[in-house]
Each structure stands twice: as structure tokens, then as C-alpha cells.
Protein backbone atom coordinates (compact mmCIF):
# COMPACT_ATOMS: atom_id res chain seq x y z
CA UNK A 1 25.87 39.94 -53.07
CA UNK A 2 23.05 39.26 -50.88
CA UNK A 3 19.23 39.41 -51.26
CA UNK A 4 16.71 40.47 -48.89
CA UNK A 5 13.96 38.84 -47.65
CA UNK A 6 10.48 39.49 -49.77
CA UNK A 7 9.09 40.81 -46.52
CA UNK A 8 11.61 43.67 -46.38
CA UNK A 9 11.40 44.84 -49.98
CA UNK A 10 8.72 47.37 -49.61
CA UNK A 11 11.03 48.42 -46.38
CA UNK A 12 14.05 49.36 -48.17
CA UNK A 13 15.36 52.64 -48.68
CA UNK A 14 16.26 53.79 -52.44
CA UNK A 15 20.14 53.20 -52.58
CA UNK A 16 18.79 49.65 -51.06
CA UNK A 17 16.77 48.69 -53.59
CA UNK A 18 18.69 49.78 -56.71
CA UNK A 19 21.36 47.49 -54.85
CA UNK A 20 19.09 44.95 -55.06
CA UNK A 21 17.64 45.44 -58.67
CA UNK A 22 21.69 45.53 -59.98
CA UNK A 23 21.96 41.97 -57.82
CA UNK A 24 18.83 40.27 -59.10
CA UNK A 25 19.91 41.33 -62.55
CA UNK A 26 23.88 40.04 -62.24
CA UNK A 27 21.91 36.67 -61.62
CA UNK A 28 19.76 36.56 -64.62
CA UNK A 29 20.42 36.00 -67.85
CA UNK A 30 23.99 34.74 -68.27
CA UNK A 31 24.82 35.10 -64.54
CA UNK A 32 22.33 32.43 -64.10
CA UNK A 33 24.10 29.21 -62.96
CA UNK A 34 27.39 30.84 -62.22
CA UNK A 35 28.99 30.76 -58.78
CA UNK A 36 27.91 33.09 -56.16
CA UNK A 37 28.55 31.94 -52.81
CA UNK A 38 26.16 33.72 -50.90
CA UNK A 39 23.33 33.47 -53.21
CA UNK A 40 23.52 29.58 -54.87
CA UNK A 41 21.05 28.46 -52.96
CA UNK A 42 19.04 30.74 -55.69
CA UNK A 43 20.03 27.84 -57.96
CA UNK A 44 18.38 25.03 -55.73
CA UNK A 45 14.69 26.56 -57.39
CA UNK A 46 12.84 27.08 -60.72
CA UNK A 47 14.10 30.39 -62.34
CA UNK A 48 10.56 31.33 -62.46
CA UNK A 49 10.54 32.14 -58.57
CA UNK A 50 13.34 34.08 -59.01
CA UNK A 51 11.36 36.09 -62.03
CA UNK A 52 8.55 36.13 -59.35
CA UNK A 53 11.07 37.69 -56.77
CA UNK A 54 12.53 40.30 -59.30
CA UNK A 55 9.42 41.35 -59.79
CA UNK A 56 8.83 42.48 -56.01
CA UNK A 57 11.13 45.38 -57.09
């Protein structure tokens, strides 16, 4: 699992993003909080800025 930098969002090629939008949502809801290694610095912030990030999609 990995997210991309807001910058490259707009960038990113279909299969990309729909990657993306299927990671952003295995975080939310009751993925929030759980271990992901790459991604628990996610954590470290207010679940709103992840909302606002989601949202970039």
C-alpha cells in the first residue's frame, strides 16, 4: 500500500488512481488505526486530513 503525493494525483493514469481510491478506502473506516507499515505515518495526523486527501480523488 502506498499513497502518492497530492501533487501527483491529477498526474495519475486511471488504473493509478482506482489503486489509490481502493487504498485510501482500506484505511478508513475500520482500517483506521490498524497496522500498515508503509502508510502509519497516516496515523501521526487528524483523520480529517486524510478526509481532505481522499477527497483529491
Amino acid at each position: 500500500m502506498r499513497l502518492w503525493h497530492e501533487n501527483l494525483i491529477a498526474k495519475l493514469p486511471a488504473q493509478q488512481l482506482l489503486g489509490q481510491h481502493r487504498e485510501c478506502c482500506a484505511l478508513r473506516g475500520n482500517g483506521w488505526g490498524k497496522k500498515y507499515s508503509v502508510v502509519d505515518y497516516v496515523f501521526l495526523y487528524s483523520p480529517y486530513k486524510f478526509f481532505q486527501y481522499a477527497k483529491l480523488h
